[in-house]
C-alpha atoms as a PDB file:
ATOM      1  CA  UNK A   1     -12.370 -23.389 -20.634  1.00  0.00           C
ATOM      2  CA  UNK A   2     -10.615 -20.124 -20.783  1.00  0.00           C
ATOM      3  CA  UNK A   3     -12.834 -17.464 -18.887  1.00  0.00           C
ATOM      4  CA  UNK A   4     -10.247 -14.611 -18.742  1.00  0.00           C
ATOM      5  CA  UNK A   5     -12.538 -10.968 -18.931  1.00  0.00           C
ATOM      6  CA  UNK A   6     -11.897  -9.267 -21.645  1.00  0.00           C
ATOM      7  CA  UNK A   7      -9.507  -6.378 -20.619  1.00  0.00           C
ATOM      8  CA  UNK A   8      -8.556  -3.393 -22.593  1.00  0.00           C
ATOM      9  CA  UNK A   9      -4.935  -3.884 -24.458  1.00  0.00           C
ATOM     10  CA  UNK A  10      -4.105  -0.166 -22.858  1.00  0.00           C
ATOM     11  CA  UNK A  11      -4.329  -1.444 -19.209  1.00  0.00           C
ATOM     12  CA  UNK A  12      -0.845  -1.905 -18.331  1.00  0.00           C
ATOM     13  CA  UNK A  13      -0.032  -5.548 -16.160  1.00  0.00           C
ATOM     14  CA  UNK A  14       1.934  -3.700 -13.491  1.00  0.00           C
ATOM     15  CA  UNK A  15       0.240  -0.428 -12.913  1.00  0.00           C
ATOM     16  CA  UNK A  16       2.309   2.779 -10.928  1.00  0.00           C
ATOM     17  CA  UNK A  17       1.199   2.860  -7.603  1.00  0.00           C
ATOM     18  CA  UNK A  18      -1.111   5.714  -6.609  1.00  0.00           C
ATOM     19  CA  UNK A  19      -0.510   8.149  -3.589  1.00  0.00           C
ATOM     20  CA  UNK A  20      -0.064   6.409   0.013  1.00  0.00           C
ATOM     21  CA  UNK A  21      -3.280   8.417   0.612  1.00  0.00           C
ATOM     22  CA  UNK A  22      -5.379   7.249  -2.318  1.00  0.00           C
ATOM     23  CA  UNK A  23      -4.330   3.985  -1.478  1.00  0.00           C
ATOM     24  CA  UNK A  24      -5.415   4.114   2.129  1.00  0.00           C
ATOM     25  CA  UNK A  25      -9.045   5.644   1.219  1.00  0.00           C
ATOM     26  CA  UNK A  26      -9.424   2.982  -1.851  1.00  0.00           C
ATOM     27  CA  UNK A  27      -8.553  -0.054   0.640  1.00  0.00           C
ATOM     28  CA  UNK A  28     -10.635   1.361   3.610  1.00  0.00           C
ATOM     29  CA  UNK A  29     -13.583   3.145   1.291  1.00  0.00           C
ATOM     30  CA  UNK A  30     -13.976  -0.684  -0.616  1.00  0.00           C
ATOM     31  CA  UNK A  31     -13.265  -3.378   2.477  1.00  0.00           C
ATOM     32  CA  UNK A  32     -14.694  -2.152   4.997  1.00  0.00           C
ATOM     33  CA  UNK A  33     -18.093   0.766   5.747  1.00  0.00           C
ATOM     34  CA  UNK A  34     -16.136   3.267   7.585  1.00  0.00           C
ATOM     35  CA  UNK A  35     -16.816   6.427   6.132  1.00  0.00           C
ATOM     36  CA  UNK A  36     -14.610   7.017   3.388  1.00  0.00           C
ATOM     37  CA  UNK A  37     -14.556   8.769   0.334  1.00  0.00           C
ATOM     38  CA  UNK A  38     -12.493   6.797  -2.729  1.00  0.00           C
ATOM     39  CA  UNK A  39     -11.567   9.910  -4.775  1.00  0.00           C
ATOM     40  CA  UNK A  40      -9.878   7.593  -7.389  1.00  0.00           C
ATOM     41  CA  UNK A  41     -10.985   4.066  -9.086  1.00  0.00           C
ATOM     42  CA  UNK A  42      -8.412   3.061 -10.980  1.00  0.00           C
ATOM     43  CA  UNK A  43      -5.451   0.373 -11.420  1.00  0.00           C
ATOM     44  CA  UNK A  44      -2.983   2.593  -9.742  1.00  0.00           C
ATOM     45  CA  UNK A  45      -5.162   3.306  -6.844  1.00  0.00           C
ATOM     46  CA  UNK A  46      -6.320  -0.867  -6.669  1.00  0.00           C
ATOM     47  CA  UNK A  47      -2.512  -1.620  -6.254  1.00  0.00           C
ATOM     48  CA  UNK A  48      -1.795   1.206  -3.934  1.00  0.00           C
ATOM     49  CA  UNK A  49      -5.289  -0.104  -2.107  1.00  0.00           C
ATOM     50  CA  UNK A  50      -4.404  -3.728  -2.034  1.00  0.00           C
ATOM     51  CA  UNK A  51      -1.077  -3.506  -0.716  1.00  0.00           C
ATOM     52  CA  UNK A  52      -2.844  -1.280   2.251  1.00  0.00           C
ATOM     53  CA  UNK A  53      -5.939  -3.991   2.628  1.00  0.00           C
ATOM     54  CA  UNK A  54      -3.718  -5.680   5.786  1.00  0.00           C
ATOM     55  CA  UNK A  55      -4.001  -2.150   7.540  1.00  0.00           C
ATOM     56  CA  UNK A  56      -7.277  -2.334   7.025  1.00  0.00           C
ATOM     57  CA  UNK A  57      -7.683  -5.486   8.146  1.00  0.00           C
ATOM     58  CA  UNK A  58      -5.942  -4.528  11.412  1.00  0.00           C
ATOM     59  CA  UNK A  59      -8.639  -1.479  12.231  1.00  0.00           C
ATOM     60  CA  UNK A  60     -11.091  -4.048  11.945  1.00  0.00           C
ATOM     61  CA  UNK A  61      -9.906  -6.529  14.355  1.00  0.00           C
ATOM     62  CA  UNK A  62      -8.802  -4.014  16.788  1.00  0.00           C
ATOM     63  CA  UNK A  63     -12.570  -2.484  16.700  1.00  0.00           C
ATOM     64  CA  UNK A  64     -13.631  -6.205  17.242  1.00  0.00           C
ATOM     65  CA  UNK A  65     -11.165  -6.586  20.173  1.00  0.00           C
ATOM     66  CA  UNK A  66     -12.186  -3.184  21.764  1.00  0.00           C
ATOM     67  CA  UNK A  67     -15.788  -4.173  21.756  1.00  0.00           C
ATOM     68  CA  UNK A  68     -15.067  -7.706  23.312  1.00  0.00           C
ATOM     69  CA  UNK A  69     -12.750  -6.302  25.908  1.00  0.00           C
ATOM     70  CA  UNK A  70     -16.091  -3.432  26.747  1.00  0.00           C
ATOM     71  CA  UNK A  71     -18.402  -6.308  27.256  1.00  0.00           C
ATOM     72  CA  UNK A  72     -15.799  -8.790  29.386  1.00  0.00           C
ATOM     73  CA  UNK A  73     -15.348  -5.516  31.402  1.00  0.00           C
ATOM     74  CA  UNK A  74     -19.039  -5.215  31.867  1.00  0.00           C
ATOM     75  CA  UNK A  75     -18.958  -9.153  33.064  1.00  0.00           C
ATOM     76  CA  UNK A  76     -20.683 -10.052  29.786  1.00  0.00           C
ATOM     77  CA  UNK A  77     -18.837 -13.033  29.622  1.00  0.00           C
ATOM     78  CA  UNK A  78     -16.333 -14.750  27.306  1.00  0.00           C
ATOM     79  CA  UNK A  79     -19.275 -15.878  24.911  1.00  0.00           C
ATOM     80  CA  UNK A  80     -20.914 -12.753  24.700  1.00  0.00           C
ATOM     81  CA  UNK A  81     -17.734 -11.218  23.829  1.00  0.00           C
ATOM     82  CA  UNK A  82     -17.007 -13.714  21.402  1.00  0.00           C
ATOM     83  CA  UNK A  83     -19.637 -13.361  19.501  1.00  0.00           C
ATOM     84  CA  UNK A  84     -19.713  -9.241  19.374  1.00  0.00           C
ATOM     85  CA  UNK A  85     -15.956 -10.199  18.461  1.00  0.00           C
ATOM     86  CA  UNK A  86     -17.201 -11.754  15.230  1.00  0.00           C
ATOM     87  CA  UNK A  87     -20.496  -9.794  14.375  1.00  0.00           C
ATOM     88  CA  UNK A  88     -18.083  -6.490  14.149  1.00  0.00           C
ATOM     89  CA  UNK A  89     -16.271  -7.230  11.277  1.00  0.00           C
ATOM     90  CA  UNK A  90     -19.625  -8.380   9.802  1.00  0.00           C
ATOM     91  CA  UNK A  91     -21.284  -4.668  10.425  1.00  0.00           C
ATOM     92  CA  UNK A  92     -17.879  -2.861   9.595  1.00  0.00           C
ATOM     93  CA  UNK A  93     -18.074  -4.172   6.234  1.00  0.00           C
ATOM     94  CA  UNK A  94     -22.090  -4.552   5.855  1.00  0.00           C
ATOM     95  CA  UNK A  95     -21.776  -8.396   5.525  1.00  0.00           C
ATOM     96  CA  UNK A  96     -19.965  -7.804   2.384  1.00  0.00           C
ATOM     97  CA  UNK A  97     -17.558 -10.598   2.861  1.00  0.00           C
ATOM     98  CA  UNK A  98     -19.864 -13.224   4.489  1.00  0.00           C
ATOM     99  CA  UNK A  99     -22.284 -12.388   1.298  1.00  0.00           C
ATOM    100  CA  UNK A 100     -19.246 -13.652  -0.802  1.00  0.00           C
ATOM    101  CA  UNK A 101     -18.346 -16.484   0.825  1.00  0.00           C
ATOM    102  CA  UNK A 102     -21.560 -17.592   0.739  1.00  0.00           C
ATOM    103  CA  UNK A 103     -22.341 -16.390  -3.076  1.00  0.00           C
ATOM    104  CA  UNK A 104     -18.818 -18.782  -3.539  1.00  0.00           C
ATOM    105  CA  UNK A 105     -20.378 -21.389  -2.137  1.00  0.00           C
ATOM    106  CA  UNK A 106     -23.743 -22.008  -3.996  1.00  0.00           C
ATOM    107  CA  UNK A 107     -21.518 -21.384  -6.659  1.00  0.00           C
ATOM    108  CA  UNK A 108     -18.988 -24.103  -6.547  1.00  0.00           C
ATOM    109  CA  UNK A 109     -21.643 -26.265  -4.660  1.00  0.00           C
ATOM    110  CA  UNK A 110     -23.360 -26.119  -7.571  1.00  0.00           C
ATOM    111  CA  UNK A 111     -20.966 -28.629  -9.528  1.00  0.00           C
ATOM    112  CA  UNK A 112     -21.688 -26.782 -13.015  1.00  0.00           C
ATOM    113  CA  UNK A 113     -20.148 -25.312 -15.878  1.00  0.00           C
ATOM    114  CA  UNK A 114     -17.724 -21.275 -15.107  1.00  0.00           C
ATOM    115  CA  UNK A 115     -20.645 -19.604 -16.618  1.00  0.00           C
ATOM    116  CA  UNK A 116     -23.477 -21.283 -14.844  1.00  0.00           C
ATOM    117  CA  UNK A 117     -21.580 -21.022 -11.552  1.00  0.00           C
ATOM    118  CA  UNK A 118     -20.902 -17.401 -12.306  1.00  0.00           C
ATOM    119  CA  UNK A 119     -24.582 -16.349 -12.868  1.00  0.00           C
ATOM    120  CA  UNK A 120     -25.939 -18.004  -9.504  1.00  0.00           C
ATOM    121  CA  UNK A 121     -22.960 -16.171  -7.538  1.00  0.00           C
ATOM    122  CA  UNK A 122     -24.457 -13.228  -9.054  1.00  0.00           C
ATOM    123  CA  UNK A 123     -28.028 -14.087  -7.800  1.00  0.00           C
ATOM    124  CA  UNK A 124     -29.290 -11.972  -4.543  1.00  0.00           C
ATOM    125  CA  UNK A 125     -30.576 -14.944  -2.652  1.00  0.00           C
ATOM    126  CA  UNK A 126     -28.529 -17.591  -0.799  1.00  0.00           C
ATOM    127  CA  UNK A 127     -28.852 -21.133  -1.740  1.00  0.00           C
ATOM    128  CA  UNK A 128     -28.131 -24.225   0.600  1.00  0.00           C
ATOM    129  CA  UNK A 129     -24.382 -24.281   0.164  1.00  0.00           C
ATOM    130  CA  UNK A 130     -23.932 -21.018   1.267  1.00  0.00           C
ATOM    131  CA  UNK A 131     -26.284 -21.249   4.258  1.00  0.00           C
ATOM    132  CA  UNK A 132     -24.473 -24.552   5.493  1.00  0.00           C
ATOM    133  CA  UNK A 133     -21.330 -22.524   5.018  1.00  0.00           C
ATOM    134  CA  UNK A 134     -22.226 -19.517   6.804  1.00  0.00           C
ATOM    135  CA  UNK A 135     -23.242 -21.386   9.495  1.00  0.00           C
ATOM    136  CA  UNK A 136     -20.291 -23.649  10.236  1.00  0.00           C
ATOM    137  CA  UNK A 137     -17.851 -20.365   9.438  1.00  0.00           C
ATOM    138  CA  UNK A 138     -19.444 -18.233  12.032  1.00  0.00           C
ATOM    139  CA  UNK A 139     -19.818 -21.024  14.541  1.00  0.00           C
ATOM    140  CA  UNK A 140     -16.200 -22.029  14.439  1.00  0.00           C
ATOM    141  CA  UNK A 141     -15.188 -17.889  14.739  1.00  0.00           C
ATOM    142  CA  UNK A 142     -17.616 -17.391  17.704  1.00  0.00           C
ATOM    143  CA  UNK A 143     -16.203 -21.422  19.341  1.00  0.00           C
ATOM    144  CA  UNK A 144     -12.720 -20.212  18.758  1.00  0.00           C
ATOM    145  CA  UNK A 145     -12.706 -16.604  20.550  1.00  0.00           C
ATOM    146  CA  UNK A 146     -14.687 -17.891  22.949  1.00  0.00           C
ATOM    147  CA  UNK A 147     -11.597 -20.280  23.921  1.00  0.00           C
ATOM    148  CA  UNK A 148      -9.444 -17.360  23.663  1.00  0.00           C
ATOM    149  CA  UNK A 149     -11.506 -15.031  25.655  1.00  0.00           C
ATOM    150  CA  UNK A 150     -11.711 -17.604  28.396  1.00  0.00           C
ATOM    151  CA  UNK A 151      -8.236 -17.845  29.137  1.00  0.00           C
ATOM    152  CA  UNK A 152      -8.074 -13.786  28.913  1.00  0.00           C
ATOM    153  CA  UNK A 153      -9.073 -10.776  27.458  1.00  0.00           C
ATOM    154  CA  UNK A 154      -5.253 -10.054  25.616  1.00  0.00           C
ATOM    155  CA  UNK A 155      -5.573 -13.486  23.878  1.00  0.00           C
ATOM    156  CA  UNK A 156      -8.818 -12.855  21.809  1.00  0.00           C
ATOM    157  CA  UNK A 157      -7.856  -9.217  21.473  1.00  0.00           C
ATOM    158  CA  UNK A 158      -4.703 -10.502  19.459  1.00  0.00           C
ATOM    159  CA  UNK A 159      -6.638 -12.639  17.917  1.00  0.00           C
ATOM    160  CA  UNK A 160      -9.068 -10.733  16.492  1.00  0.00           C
ATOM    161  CA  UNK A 161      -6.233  -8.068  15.366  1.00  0.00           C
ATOM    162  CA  UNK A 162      -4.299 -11.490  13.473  1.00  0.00           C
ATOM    163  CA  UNK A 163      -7.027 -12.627  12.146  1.00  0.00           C
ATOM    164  CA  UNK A 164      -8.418  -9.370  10.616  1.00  0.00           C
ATOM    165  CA  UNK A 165      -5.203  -8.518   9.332  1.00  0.00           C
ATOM    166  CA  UNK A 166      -4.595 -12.027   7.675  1.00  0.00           C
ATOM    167  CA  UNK A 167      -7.502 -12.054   6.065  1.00  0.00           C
ATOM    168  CA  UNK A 168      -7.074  -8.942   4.312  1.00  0.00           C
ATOM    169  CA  UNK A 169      -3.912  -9.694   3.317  1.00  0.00           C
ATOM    170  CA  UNK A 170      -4.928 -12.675   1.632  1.00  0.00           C
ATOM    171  CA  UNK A 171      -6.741 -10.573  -0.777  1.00  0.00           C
ATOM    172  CA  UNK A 172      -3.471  -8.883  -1.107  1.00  0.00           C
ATOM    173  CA  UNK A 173      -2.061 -12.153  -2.480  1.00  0.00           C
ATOM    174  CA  UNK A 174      -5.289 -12.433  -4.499  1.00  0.00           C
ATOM    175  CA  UNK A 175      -4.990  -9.126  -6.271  1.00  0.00           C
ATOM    176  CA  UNK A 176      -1.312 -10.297  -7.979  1.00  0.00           C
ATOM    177  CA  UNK A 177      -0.534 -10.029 -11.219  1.00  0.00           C
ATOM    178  CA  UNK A 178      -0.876 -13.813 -12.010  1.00  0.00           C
ATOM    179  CA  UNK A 179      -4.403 -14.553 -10.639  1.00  0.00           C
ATOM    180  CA  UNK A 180      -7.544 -12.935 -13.698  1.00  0.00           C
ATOM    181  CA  UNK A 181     -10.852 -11.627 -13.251  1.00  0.00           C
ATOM    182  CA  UNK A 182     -13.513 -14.240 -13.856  1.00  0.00           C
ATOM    183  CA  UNK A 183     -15.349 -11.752 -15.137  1.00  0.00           C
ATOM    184  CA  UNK A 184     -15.350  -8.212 -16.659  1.00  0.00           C
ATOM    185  CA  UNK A 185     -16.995  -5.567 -14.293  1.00  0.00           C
ATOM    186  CA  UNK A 186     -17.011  -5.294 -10.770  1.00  0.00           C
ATOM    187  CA  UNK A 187     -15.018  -4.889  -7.915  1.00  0.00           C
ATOM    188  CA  UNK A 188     -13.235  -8.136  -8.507  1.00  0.00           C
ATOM    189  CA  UNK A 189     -11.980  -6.920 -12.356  1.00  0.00           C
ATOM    190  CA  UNK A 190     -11.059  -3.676 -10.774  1.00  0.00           C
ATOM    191  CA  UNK A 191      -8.449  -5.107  -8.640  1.00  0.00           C
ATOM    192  CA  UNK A 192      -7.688  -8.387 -10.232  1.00  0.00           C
ATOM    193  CA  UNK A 193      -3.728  -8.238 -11.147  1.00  0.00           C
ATOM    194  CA  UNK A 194      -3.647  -4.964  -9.595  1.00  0.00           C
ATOM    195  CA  UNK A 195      -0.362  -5.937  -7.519  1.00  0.00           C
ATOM    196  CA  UNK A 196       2.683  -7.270  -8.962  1.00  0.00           C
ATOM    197  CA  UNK A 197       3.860 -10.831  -7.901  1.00  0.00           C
ATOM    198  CA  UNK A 198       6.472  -9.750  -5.621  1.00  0.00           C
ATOM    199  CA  UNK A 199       4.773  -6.828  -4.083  1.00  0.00           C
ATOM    200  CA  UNK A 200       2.316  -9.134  -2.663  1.00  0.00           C
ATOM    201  CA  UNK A 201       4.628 -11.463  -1.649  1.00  0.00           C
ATOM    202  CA  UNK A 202       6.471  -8.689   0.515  1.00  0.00           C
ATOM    203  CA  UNK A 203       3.076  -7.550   1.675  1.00  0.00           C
ATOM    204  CA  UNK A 204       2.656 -11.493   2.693  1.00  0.00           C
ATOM    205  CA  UNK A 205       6.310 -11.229   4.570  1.00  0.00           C
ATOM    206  CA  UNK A 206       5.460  -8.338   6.301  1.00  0.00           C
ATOM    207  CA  UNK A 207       1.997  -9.634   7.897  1.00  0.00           C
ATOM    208  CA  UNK A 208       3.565 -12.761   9.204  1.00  0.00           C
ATOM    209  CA  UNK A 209       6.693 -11.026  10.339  1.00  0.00           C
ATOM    210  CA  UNK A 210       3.952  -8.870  12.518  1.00  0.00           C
ATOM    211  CA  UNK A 211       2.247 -11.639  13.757  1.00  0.00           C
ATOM    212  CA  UNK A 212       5.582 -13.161  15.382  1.00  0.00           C
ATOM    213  CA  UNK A 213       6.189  -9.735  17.034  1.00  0.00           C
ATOM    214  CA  UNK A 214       2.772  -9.485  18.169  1.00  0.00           C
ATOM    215  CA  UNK A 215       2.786 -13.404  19.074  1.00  0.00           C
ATOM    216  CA  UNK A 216       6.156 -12.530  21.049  1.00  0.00           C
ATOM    217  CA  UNK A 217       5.548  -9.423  23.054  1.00  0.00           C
ATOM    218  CA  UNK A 218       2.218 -10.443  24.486  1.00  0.00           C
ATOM    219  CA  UNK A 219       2.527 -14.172  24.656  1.00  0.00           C
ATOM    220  CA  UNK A 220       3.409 -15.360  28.257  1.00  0.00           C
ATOM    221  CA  UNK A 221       5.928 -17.828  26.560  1.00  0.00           C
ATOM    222  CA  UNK A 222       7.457 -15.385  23.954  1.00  0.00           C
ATOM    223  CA  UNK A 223       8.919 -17.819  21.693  1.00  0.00           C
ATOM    224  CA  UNK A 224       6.148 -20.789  21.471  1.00  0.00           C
ATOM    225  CA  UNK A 225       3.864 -17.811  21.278  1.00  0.00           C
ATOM    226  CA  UNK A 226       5.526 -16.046  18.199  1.00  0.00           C
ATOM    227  CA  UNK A 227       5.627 -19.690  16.370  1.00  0.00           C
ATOM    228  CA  UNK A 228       1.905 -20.232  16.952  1.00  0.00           C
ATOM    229  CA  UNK A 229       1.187 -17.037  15.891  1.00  0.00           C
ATOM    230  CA  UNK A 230       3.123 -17.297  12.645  1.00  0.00           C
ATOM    231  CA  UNK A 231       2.007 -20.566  11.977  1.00  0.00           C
ATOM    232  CA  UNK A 232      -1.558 -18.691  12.161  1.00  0.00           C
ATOM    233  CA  UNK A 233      -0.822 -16.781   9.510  1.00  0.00           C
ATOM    234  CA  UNK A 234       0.807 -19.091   7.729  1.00  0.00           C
ATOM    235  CA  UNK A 235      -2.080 -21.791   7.641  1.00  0.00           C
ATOM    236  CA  UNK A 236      -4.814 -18.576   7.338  1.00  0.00           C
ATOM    237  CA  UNK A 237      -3.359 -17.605   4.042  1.00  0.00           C
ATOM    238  CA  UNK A 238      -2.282 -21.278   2.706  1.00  0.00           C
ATOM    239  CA  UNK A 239      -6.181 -22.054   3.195  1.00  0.00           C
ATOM    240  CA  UNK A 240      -6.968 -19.199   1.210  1.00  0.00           C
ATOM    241  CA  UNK A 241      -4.712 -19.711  -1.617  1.00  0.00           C
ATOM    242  CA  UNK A 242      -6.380 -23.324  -2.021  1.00  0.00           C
ATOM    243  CA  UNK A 243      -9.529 -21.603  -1.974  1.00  0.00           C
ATOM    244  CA  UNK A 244      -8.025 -19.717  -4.707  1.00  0.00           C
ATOM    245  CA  UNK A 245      -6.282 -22.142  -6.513  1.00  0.00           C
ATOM    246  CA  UNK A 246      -9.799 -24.089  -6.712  1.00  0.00           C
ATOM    247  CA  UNK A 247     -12.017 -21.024  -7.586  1.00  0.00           C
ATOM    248  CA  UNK A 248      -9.396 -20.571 -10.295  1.00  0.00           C
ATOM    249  CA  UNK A 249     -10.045 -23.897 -11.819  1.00  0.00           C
ATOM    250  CA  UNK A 250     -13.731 -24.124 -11.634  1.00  0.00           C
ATOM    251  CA  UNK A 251     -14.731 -20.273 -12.695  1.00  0.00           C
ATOM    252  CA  UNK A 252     -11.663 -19.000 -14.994  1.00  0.00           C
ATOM    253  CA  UNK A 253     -10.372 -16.486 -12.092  1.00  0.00           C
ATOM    254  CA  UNK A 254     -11.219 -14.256  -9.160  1.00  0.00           C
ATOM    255  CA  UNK A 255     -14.605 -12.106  -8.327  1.00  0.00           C
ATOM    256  CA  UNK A 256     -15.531  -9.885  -5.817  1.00  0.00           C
ATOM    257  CA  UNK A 257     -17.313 -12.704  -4.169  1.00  0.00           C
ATOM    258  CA  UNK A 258     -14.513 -14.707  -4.181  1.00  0.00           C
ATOM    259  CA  UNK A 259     -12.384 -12.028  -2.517  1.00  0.00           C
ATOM    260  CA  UNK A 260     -14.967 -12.106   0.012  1.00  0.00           C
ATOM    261  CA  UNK A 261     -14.793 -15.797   0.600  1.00  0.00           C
ATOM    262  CA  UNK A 262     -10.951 -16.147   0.560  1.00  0.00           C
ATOM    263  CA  UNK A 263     -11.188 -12.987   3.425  1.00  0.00           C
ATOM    264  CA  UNK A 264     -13.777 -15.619   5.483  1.00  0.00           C
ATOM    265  CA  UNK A 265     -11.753 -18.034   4.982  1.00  0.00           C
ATOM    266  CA  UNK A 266      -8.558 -16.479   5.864  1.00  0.00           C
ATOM    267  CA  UNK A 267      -9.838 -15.344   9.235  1.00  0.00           C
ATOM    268  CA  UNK A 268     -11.345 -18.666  10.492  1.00  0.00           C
ATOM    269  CA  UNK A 269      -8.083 -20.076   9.532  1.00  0.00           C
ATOM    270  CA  UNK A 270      -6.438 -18.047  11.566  1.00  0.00           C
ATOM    271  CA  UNK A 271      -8.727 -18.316  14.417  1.00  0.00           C
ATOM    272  CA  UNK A 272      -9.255 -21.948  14.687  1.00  0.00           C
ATOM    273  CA  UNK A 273      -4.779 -22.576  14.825  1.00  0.00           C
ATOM    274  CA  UNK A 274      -5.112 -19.702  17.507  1.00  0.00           C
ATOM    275  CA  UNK A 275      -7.573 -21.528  19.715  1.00  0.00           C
ATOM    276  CA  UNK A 276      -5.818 -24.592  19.512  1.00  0.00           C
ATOM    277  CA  UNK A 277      -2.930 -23.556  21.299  1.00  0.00           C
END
């Protein structure tokens, strides 16, 4: 069944980029609670905004590695620091993208028809799918910095920063021109399509190009370390776009929960490949 939104015939399919700065409050002032004002909400300042999400991503994580290196230094232990590790991105975005994955998930879980699945991702509770989700999402983050952390502070810094950045940059991929809104309305319409095909596959270039300089300069072992790190990436953002490829099928196209989901899911791909090395 074709659930494309609606969209207005005057919205153009590749839309001019807004101002570096616009861009940089939209993607900050709608991914994450820092406080930003977004001075501009349209399609030029969503592709301007999605093509700076990784950046914001990257803030994210390195809040989430400061706080974990505070509490190692205060002999808080690899666990506790895993865990404030994962709870920061959490607070820095007021569970907005947990909320999705888990709205995704009762959702899909729920085996029925676009529209059906559409209306209980809409509802404000959280069903059994999404509570089983949450649960084994945050429990693989926390078990997988708290390998990291045990070998040494550096290693689940980095991680955090990868995995932060990965995951918003798989809603960079999300936001091209290709992939439709599910539905008309929310954040998801506004940015749905918002980034042309090969802008987001240059954004996609340039994350996994940083994550095998990152990988190389502070692994001990400079080229296994840049190849794990890249592979990171790689596997973060090819779980994602299954996520998407599925959400696509079942619902008709992206939402903002789904953004939120493919973030999740992004970043525990990233940090499980990370741990195992």
């Amino acid at each position: 069944m074709d659930t494309t939104p609606q969209q207005s015939p005057a919205r153009p399919p590749h839309p001019p980029r807004a101002p570096l700065g616009d861009g940089l409050r939209f993607a900050f002032g709608t991914l994450t609670a820092l406080p930003v004002r977004v001075p501009r909400w349209d399609r030029g300042a969503a592709h301007t905004g999605m093509l700076c999400a990784p950046l914001a991503g990257l803030v994210v994580g390195l809040f989430s590695a400061a706080l974990g290196g505070v509490l190692l230094l205060l002999d808080g232990g690899p666990l506790l620091a895993a865990v404030a590790t994962v709870a920061t991105p959490a607070a820095l975005t007021r569970g907005l993208h947990l909320d999705g994955l888990a709205d995704t998930a009762d959702g899909l879980g729920s085996a029925k028809p676009a529209a059906d699945a559409l209306q209980i991702m809409k509802r404000s509770d959280i069903g059994p799918f999404g509570v089983i989700t949450l649960l084994f999402v945050l429990l693989a983050q926390v078990a997988a910095e708290y390998r990291m952390y045990a070998d040494s502070w550096a290693r689940g810094a980095l991680a955090a920063a990868v995995a932060g950045t990965v995951a918003r940059c798989a809603l960079t991929a999300a936001a091209r021109a290709t992939v439709p809104a599910a539905r008309p309305g929310g954040l998801g319409a506004a940015v749905a399509g918002a980034v042309p095909v090969r802008s987001a596959a240059g954004a996609v270039a340039l994350v996994t190009a940083g994550c095998l300089v990152l990988g190389a300069v502070a692994g001990a072992r400079p080229v296994p370390a840049a190849a794990h790190h890249v592979l990171a990436a790689l596997a973060a953002l090819g779980a994602a776009e299954l996520l998407l490829r599925h959400c696509r099928s079942r619902l008709g196209g992206v939402t903002g929960d789904v953004f939120g989901a493919l973030a999740e899911t992004a970043a525990t791909g990233a940090l499980v490949v990370l741990a195992l090395g």
